[in-house]
Protein backbone atom coordinates (compact mmCIF):
# COMPACT_ATOMS: atom_id res chain seq x y z
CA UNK A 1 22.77 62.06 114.24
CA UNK A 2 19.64 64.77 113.31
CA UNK A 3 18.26 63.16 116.65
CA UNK A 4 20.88 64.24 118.68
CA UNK A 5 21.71 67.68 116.79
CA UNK A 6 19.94 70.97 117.50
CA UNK A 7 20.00 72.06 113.81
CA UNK A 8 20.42 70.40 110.29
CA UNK A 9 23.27 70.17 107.94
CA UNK A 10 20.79 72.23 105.22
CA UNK A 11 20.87 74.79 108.28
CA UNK A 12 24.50 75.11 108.81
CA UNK A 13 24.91 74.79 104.51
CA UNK A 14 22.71 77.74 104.25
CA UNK A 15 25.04 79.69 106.88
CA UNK A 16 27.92 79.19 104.92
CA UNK A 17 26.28 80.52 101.90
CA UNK A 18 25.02 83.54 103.79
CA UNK A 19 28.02 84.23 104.93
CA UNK A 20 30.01 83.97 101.71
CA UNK A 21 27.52 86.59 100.40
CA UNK A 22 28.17 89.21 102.84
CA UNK A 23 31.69 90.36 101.54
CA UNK A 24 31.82 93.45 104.44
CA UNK A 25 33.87 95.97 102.44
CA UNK A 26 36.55 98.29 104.93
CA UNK A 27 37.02 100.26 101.59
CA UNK A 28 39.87 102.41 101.29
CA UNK A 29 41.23 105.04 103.81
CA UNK A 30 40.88 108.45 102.35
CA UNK A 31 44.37 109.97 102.46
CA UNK A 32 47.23 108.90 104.63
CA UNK A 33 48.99 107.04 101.98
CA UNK A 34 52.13 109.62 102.28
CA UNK A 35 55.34 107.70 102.97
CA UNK A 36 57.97 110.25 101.63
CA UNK A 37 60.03 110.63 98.35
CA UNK A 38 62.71 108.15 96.98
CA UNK A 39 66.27 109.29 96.53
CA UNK A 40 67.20 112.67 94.78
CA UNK A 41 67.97 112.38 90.66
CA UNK A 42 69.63 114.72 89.31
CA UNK A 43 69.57 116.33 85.32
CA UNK A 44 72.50 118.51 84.29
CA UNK A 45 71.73 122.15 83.74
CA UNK A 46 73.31 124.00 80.73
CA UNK A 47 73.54 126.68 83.37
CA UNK A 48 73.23 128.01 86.83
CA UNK A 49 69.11 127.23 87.34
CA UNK A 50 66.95 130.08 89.16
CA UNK A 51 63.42 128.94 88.63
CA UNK A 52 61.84 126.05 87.42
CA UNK A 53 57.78 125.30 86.20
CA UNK A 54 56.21 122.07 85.11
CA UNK A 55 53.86 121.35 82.25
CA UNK A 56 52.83 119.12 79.08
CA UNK A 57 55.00 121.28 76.40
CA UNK A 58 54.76 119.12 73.87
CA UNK A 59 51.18 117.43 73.97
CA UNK A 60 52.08 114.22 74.85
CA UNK A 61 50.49 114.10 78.33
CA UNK A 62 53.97 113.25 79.95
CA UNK A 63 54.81 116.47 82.03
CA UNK A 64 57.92 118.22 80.92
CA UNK A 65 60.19 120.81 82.80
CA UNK A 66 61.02 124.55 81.92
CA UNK A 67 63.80 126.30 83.87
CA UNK A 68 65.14 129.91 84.28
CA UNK A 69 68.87 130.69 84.14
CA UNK A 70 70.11 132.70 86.32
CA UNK A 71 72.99 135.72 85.01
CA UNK A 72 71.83 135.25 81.22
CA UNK A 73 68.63 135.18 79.30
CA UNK A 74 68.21 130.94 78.32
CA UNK A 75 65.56 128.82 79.21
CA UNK A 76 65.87 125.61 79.41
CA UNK A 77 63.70 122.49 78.58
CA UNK A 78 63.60 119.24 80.16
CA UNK A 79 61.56 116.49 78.00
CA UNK A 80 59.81 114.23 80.42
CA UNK A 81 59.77 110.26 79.50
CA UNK A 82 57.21 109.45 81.69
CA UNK A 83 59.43 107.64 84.20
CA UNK A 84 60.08 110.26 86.88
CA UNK A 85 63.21 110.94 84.32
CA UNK A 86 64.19 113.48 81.79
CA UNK A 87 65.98 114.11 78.46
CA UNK A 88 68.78 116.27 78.60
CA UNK A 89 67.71 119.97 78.43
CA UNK A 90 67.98 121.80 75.43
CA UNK A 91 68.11 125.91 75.61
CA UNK A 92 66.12 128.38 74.04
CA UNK A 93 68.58 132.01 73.86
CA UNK A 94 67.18 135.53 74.47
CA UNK A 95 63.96 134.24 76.60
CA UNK A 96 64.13 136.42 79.53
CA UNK A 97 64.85 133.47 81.83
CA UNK A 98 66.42 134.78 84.93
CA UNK A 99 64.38 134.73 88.24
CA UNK A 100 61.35 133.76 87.93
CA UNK A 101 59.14 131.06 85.15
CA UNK A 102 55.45 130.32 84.65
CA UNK A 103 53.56 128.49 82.38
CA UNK A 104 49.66 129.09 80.63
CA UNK A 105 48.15 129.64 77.20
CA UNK A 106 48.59 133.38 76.55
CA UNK A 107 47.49 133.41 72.83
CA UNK A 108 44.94 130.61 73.60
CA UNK A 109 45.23 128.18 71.13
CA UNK A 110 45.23 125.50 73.24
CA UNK A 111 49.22 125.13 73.56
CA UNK A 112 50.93 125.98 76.81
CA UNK A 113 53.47 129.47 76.64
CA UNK A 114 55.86 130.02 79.15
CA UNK A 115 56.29 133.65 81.04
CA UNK A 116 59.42 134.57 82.29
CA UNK A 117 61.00 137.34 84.37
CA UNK A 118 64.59 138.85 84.82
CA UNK A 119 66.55 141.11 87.27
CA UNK A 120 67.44 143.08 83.99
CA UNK A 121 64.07 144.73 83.99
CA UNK A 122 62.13 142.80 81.73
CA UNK A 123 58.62 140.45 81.46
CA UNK A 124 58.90 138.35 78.61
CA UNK A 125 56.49 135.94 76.84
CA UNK A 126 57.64 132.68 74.88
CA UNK A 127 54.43 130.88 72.72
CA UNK A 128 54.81 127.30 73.00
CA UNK A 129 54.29 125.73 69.36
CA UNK A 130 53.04 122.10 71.06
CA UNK A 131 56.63 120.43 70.36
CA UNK A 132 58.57 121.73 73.74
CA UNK A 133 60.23 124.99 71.04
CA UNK A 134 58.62 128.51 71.55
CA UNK A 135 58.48 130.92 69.18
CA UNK A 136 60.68 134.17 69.19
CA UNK A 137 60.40 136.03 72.68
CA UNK A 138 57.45 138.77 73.45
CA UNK A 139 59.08 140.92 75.83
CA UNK A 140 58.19 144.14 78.09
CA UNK A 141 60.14 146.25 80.30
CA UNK A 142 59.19 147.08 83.83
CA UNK A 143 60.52 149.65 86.42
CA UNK A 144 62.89 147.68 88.04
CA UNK A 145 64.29 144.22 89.05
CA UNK A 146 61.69 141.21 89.26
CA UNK A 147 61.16 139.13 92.43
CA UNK A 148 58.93 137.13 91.67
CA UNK A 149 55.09 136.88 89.59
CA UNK A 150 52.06 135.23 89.44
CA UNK A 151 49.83 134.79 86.51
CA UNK A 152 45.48 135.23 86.14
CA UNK A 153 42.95 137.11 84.74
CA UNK A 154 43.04 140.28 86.50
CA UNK A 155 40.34 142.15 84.03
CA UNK A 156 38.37 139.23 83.57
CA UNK A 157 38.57 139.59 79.63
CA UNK A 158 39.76 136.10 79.37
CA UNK A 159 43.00 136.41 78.38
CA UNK A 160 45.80 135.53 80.69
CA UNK A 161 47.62 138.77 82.86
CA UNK A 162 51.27 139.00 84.66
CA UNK A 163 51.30 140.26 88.08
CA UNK A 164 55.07 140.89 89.02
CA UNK A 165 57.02 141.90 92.33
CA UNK A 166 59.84 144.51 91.90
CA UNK A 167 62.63 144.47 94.34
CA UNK A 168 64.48 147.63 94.27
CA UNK A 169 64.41 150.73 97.14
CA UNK A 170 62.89 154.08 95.76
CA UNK A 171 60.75 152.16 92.80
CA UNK A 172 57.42 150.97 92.34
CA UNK A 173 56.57 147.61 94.29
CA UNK A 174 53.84 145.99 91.73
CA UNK A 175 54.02 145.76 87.75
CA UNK A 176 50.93 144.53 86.44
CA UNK A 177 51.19 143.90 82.63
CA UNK A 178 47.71 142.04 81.08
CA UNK A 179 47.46 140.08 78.08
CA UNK A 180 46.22 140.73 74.64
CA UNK A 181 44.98 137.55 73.95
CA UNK A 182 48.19 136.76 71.06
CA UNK A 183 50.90 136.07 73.38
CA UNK A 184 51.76 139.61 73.75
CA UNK A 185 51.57 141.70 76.51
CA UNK A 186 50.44 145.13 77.21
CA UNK A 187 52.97 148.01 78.68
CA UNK A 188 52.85 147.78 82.61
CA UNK A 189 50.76 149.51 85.51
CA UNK A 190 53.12 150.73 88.10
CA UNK A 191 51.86 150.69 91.43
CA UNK A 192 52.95 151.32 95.02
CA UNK A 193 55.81 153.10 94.52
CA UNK A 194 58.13 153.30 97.62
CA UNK A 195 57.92 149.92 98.38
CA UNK A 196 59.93 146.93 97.88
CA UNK A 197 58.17 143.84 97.47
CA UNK A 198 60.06 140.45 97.81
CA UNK A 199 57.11 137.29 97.83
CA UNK A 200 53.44 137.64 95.64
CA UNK A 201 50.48 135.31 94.86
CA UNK A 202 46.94 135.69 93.38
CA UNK A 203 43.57 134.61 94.97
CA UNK A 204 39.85 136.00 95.39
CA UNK A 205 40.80 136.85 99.54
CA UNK A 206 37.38 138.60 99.47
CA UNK A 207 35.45 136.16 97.61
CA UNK A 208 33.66 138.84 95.11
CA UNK A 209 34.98 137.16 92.18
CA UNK A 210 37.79 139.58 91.11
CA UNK A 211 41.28 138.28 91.48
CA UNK A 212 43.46 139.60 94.29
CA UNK A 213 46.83 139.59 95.29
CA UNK A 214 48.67 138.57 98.41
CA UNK A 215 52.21 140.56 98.63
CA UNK A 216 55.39 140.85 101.05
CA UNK A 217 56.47 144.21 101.64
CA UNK A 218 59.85 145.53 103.23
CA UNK A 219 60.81 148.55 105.00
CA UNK A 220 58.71 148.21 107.13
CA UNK A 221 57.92 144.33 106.76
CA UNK A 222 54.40 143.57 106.42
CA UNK A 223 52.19 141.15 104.89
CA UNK A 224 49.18 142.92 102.70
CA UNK A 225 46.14 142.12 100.67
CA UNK A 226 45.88 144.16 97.59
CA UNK A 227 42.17 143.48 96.65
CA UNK A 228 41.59 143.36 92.80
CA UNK A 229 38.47 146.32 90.88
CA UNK A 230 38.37 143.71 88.02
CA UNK A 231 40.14 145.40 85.36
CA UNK A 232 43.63 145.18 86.36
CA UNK A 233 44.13 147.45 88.88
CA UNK A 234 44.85 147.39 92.88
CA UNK A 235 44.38 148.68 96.36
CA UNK A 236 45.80 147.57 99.61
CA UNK A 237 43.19 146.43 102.31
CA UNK A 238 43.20 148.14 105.32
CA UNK A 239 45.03 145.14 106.74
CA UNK A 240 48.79 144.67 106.99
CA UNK A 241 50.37 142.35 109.20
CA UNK A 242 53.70 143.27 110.56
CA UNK A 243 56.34 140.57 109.93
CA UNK A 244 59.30 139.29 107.89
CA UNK A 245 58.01 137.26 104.87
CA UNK A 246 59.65 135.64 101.42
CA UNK A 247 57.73 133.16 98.91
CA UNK A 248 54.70 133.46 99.86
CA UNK A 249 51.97 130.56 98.75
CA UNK A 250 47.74 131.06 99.37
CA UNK A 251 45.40 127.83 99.72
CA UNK A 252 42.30 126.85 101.69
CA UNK A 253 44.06 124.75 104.40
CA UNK A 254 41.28 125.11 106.92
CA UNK A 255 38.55 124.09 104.54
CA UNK A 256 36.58 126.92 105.29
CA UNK A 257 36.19 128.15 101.52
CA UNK A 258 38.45 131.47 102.04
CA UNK A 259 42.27 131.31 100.79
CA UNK A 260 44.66 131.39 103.71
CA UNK A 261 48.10 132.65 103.45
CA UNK A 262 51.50 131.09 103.73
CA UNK A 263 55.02 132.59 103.49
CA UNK A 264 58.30 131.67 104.77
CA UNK A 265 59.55 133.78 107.99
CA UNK A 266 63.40 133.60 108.34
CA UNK A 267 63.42 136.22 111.12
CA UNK A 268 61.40 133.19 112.91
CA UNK A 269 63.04 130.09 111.52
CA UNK A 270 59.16 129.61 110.60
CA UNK A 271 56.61 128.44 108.17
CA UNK A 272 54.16 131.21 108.75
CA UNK A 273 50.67 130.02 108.26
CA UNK A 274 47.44 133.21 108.50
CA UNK A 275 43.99 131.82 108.04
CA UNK A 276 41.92 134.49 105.70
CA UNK A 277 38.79 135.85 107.00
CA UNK A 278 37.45 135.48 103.22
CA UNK A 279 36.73 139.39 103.58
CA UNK A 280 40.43 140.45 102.71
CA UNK A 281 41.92 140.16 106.16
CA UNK A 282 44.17 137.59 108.03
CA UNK A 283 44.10 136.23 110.89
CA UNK A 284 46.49 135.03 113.88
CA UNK A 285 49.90 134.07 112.60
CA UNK A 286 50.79 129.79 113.54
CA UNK A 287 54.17 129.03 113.01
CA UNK A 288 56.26 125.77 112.27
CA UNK A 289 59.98 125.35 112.25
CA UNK A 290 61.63 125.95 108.99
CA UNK A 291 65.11 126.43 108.59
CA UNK A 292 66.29 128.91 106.15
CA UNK A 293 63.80 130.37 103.21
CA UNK A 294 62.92 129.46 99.84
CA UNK A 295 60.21 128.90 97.30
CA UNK A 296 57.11 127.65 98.46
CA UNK A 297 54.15 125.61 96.82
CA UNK A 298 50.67 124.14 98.08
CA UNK A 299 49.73 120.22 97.03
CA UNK A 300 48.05 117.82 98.61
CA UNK A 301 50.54 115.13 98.68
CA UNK A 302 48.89 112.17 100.43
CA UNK A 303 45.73 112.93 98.05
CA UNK A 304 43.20 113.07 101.55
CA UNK A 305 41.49 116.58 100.59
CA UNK A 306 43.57 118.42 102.70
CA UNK A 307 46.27 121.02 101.20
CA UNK A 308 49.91 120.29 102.19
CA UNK A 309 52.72 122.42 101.47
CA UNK A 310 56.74 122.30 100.77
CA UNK A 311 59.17 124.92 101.94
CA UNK A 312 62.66 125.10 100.91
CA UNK A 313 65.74 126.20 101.50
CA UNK A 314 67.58 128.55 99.57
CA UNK A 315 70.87 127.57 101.39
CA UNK A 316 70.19 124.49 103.43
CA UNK A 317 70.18 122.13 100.38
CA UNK A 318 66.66 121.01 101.96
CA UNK A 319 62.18 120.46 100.78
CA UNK A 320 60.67 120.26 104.23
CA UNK A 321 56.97 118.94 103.50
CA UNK A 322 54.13 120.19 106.11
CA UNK A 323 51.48 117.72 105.75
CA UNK A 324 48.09 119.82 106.08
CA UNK A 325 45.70 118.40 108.86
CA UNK A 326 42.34 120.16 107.33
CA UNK A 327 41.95 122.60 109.99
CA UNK A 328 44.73 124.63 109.59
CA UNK A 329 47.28 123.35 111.47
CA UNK A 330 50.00 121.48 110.12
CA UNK A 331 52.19 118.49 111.10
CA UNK A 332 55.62 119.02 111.73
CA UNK A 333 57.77 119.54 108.55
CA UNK A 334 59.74 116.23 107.03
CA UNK A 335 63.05 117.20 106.04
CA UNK A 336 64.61 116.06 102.82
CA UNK A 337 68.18 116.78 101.83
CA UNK A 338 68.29 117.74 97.94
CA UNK A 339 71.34 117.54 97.10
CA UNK A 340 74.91 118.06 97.92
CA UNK A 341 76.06 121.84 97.33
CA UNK A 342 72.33 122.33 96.39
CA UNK A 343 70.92 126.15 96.36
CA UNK A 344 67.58 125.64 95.98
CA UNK A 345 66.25 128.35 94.39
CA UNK A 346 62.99 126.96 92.69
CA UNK A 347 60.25 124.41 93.02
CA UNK A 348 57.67 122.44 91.19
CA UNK A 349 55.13 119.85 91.87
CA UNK A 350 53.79 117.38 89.23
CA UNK A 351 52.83 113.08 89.00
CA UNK A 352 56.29 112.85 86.49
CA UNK A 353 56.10 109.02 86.54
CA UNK A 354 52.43 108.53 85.94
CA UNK A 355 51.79 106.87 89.13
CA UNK A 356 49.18 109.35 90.60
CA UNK A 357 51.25 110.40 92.99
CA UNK A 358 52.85 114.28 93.61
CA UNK A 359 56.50 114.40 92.87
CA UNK A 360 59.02 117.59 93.43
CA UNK A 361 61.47 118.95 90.82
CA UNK A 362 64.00 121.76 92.03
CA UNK A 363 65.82 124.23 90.23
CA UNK A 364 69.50 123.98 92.49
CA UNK A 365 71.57 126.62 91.97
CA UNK A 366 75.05 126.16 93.53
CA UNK A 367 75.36 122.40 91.81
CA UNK A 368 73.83 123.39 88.30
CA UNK A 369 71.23 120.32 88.31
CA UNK A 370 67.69 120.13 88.64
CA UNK A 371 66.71 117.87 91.16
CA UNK A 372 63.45 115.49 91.06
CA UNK A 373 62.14 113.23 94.01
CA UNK A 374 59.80 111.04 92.87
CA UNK A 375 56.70 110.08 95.62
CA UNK A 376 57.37 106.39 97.21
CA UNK A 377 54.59 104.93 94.90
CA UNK A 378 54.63 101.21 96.03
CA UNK A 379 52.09 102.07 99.26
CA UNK A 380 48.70 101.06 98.35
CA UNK A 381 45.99 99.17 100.35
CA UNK A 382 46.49 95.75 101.62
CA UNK A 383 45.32 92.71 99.87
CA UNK A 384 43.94 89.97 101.27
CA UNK A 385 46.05 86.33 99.68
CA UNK A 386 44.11 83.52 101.73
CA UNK A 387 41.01 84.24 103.17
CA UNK A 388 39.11 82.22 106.80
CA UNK A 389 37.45 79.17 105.41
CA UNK A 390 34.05 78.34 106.93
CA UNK A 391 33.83 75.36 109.66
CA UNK A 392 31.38 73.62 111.69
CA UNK A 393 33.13 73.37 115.45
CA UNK A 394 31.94 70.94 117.92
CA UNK A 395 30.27 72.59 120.95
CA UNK A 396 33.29 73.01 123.85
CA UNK A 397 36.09 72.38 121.00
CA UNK A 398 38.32 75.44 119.80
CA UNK A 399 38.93 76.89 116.28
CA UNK A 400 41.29 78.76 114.60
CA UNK A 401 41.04 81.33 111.66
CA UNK A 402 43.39 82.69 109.80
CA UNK A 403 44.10 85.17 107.14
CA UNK A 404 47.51 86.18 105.29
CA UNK A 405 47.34 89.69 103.16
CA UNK A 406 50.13 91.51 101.24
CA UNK A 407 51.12 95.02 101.55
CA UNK A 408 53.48 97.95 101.98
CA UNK A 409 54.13 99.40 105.53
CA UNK A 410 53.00 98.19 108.98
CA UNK A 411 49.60 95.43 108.55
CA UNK A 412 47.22 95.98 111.00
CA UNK A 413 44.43 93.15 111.71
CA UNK A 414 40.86 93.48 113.28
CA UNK A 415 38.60 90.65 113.43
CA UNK A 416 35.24 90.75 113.33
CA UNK A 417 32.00 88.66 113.70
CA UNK A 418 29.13 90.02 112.26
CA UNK A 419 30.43 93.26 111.38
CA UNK A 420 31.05 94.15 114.71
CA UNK A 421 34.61 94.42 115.88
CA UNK A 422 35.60 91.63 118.05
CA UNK A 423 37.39 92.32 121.59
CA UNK A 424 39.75 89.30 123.24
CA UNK A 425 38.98 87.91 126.81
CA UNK A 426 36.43 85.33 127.49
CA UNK A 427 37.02 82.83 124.32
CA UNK A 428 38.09 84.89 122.23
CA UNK A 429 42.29 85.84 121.77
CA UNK A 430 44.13 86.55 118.87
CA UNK A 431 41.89 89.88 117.58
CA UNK A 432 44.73 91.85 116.40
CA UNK A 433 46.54 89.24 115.17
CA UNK A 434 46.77 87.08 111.39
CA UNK A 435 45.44 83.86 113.68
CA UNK A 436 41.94 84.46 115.86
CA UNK A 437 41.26 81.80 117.98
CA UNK A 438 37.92 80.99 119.67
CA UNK A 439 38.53 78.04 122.05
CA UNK A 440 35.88 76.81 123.95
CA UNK A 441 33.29 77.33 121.20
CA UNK A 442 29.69 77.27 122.51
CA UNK A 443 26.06 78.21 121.00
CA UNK A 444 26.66 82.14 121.37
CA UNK A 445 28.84 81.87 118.30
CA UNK A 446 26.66 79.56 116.00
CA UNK A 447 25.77 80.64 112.88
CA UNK A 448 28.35 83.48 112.99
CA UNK A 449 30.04 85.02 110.11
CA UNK A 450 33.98 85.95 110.96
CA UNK A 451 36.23 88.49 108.90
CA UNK A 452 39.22 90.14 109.02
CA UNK A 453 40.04 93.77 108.16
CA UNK A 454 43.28 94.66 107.33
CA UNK A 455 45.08 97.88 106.75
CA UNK A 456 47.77 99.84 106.25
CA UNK A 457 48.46 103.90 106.43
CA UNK A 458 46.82 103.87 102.46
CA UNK A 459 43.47 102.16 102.87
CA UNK A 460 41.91 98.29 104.09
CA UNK A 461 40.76 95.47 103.00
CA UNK A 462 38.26 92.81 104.24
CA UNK A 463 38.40 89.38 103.77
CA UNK A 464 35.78 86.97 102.74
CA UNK A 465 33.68 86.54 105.92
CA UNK A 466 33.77 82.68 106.89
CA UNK A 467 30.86 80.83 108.45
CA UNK A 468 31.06 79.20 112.19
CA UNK A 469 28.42 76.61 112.57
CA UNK A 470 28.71 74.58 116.07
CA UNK A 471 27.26 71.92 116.40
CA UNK A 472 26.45 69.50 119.84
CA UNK A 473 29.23 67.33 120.80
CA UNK A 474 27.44 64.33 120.67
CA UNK A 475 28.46 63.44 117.30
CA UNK A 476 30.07 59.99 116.34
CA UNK A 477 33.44 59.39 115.46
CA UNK A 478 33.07 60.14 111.66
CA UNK A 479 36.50 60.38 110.27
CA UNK A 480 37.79 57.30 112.19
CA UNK A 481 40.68 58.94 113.81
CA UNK A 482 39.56 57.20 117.31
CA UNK A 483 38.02 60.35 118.93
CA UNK A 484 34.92 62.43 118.73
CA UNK A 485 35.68 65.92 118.20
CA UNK A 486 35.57 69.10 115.98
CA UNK A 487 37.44 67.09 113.22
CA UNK A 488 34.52 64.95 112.62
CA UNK A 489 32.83 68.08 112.08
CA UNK A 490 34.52 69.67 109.98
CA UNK A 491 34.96 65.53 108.00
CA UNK A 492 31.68 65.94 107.89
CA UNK A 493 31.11 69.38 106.13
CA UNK A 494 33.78 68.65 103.84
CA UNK A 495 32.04 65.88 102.22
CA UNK A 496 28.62 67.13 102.72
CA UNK A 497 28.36 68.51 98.82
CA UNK A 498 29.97 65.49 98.24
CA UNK A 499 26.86 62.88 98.95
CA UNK A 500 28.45 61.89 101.89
C-alpha cells in the first residue's frame, strides 16, 4: 500500500495530533448577553412606597432593600435571601422617609447609613448598625419641600454631603447640607432662590476634580450645570438648555471620558440624551420614545462596557430599558409592564440573586408592593457536547463532520479549516450548518484541520479542530465490505494504534 500512497500513515498520525493540539479558541463575545427580565415579583409594602435604594445593610453580602413611605415618616427594610427574593419588610418610625432614599457610610465606620428626604421640609440621616436596624434619626430642616437628592463629597473633606432639590415657587431651588463625619449633618446652604427645581445628579461635568451638579429647573424650563468651588458651594455655568426635564441621570455613554446627561422629557414623550463637552456644557439634545416620566438610573445591563439606562413610568405601570450602543446613541427602549395598578415612583438596580447579572427593584405606589425583575440569567455561551472526529477520506470520496453544542437562544455555526472561515460552493456545503460536508474530497484539503464555532448573542465556542487526511484511492478493500472506498480508510486509521 506505501507504494501506491503519496504519504505515510506516521504522516497522516502526526496530522491528527497536530490538529488535536490546535484547540482555536472563539472566546467569549463581550456584551450582548441581554435577553430581558423574568416575570414581575412582588413584596408587600407596610405602606404606600415613594422611593426605594439597594445595599448590603446587614453585612452579609446579599443586597437588601430600603424604601421611603410616602404621607408618613417610616422606612422600610427588605432583607434580601440571595434568591432574587425578600423577607417581609419591617419599618423603622420617625425616619424621614417620604420622597426620596439613599444609601452611604456617613459616620464611616464601615457600615452603610441611609439618607432620606420628605415633602415636610426635612433631610434626615439614619446610621446603619450592620444588622439592617439604624440608630435613632439625625435630622435637618431645609427651606422647603424635597424633590429629589444626590449624595458626594462636595468639600472634598472626606466625609459624605447631601445635595437636595426643593420644589416649591418663591423658595430656594438647591439645599446643600455636608457631613460631619458622625452621621450628622450640618445646617443647609440655600441657593438659587426663585427657582424650582424638580430632577438633580452629581458628576465632575468639567473634569477639575470638584464635584458638580446637573439640575432641572422650571419656570422657565431649562437644563443647567451648577459647577462645584470644592467646598460645598455652587454656580450655574453659563449654559442652560431650554427644555422640559424630570429625573435626571449623568453617565459616560459615548465613552469619551466626560459625563453626559440624561433626563426624562414628558413634553416630548422622550428619553432626552445631551452628550457633555467635559468643560461644563451640553451638547445637541437625541431623543427616544418614552412614554410618561419617572425615575431614571444608568447600568450596564448586558455587562459589554457600554452604559444602558431604565426609564419609568410614574403612571404607565412600565421600566423601558435603552440599551447603550457606546457612542451615544441608544437602541430603542424595551418595554416592561410592572405591575397591575403600579405607580412607579422609584427605582433600583442591583445582582439580587447572585447570578452576575443587573436586576430592577421598584418602589410602586398605587399597588403598595415593591416590585423586582430579576435578569433572564440562563443565557451564557454555547458549549460544544460532541466534537468532529478526525478521518482519513479517500481521494474523490465525500465526508461528513459534525458537531452538536448546547445553549440558550438562537445557535449559530461557522466552520472552519485552518482558522479560516470556510465559504460553501465548489465541495464544500453545509458551512452554517451542525453537518459540513466536503464531497468530492481531493489533495487541496489534505492534512487540514476542521472546526466549528458556535455562538449565541452571549459569547462562542470552538470545537476541537479534527484532522482530514486523504489519501489516493488506490487502496485495497481493507474492511471486507466488497468495495474500495473511504471506509477502508477510515478501517484503517481506526486500528492503526491498534497494531493493525
Amino acid at each position: 500500500m506505501n507504494n501506491c500512497c503519496s504519504k505515510t500513515l506516521w504522516e497522516c498520525d502526526i496530522t491528527r495530533r497536530a490538529a488535536a493540539s490546535l484547540l482555536l479558541c472563539a472566546g467569549s463575545a463581550a456584551g450582548q448577553c441581554f435577553t430581558g427580565f423574568g416575570p414581575v415579583v412582588t413584596f408587600p409594602s407596610v405602606s404606600l412606597p415613594r422611593c426605594v435604594t439597594a445595599g448590603d445593610f446587614d453585612g452579609d453580602g446579599i443586597l437588601d432593600l430600603a424604601v421611603g413611605a410616602f404621607g408618613n415618616s417610616n422606612v422600610q427594610a427588605y432583607r434580601g435571601v440571595g434568591n432574587g427574593t425578600f423577607l417581609p419588610a419591617t419599618a423603622h418610625a420617625n425616619a424621614g422617609g417620604g420622597s426620596w432614599i439613599a444609601s452611604g457610610d456617613f459616620n464611616r465606620d464601615g457600615k452603610l447609613d441611609l439618607v432620606t428626604a420628605t415633602q415636610t421640609n426635612m433631610v434626615t440621616v439614619l446610621v446603619g448598625n450592620g444588622n439592617l436596624t439604624f440608630q435613632p434619626p439625625s435630622s435637618r430642616g431645609v427651606a422647603t419641600a424635597v424633590f429629589a437628592g444626590c449624595v458626594g463629597d462636595f468639600n472634598r473633606d472626606g466625609k459624605l454631603d447631601v445635595a437636595c432639590s426643593l420644589f416649591q415657587v418663591g423658595q430656594p431651588a438647591l439645599a446643600v447640607l455636608l457631613g460631619n463625619g458622625d452621621g450628622t449633618l450640618q445646617a443647609p446652604l440655600h441657593t438659587m432662590t426663585g427657582w424650582v427645581s424638580a430632577g438633580l445628579a452629581t458628576a465632575d461635568m468639567n473634569r477639575d476634580g470638584k464635584p458638580d451638579l446637573v439640575m432641572h429647573h422650571q419656570g422657565p424650563a431649562r437644563v443647567s450645570v451648577l459647577l462645584g468651588n470644592g467646598s460645598g458651594g455652587f454656580s450655574i455655568s453659563s449654559s442652560a438648555t431650554p427644555v422640559s426635564a424630570q429625573d435626571i441621570c449623568v453617565g459616560d455613554w459615548n465613552g469619551d471620558g466626560s459625563p453626559d446627561v440624561a433626563f426624562c422629557n414628558p413634553s416630548q414623550g422622550a428619553l432626552t440624551v445631551m452628550p457633555g463637552d467635559g468643560a461644563g456644557g451640553l451638547g445637541s439634545p437625541q431623543n427616544y420614545a418614552l412614554a410618561g416620566s419617572g425615575p431614571l438610573i444608568a447600568a450596564d445591563f448586558d455587562r459589554d462596557g457600554a452604559l444602558d439606562i431604565v426609564g419609568t413610568n410614574l403612571y404607565g405601570r412600565q421600566a423601558t430599558i435603552f440599551m447603550g450602543q457606546g457612542t451615544g446613541a441608544f437602541d430603542p427602549g424595551i418595554i416592561y409592564n410592572v405591575a397591575a395598578n403600579a405607580s412607579v415612583s422609584g427605582v433600583a438596580v442591583g445582582d439580587f440573586n447572585g447570578d452576575g447579572r443587573l436586576d430592577i427593584a421598584t418602589a410602586n405606589y398605587n399597588s403598595a408592593n415593591i416590585g423586582v425583575m430579576l435578569q433572564q440569567s440562563a443565557f451564557a455561551p454555547p458549549v460544544v457536547t460532541t466534537h468532529p472526529p478526525s478521518r482519513g477520506v479517500a481521494s474523490g470520496n465525500g465526508t461528513v463532520f459534525n458537531v452538536a453544542a448546547t445553549g440558550a437562544g438562537t445557535l449559530t455555526y461557522s466552520w472552519r479549516r485552518n482558522g479560516v472561515v470556510m465559504v460553501n460552493g465548489g465541495a464544500v456545503s453545509g458551512q452554517g450548518s451542525p453537518s459540513l460536508t466536503i464531497s468530492p474530497v481531493d489533495e487541496t484539503f489534505d492534512l487540514s484541520a476542521i472546526d466549528c464555532v458556535v455562538s449565541n448573542a452571549c459569547g462562542a465556542a470552538a470545537s476541537h479542530p479534527a484532522a482530514l487526511c486523504v489519501v489516493p484511492a488506490c487502496i485495497a478493500d481493507i474492511n471486507g465490505d466488497g468495495g474500495i472506498d473511504g471506509a477502508d480508510v477510515e478501517f484503517f486509521f481506526s486500528h492503526w494504534e491498534d497494531g493493525c
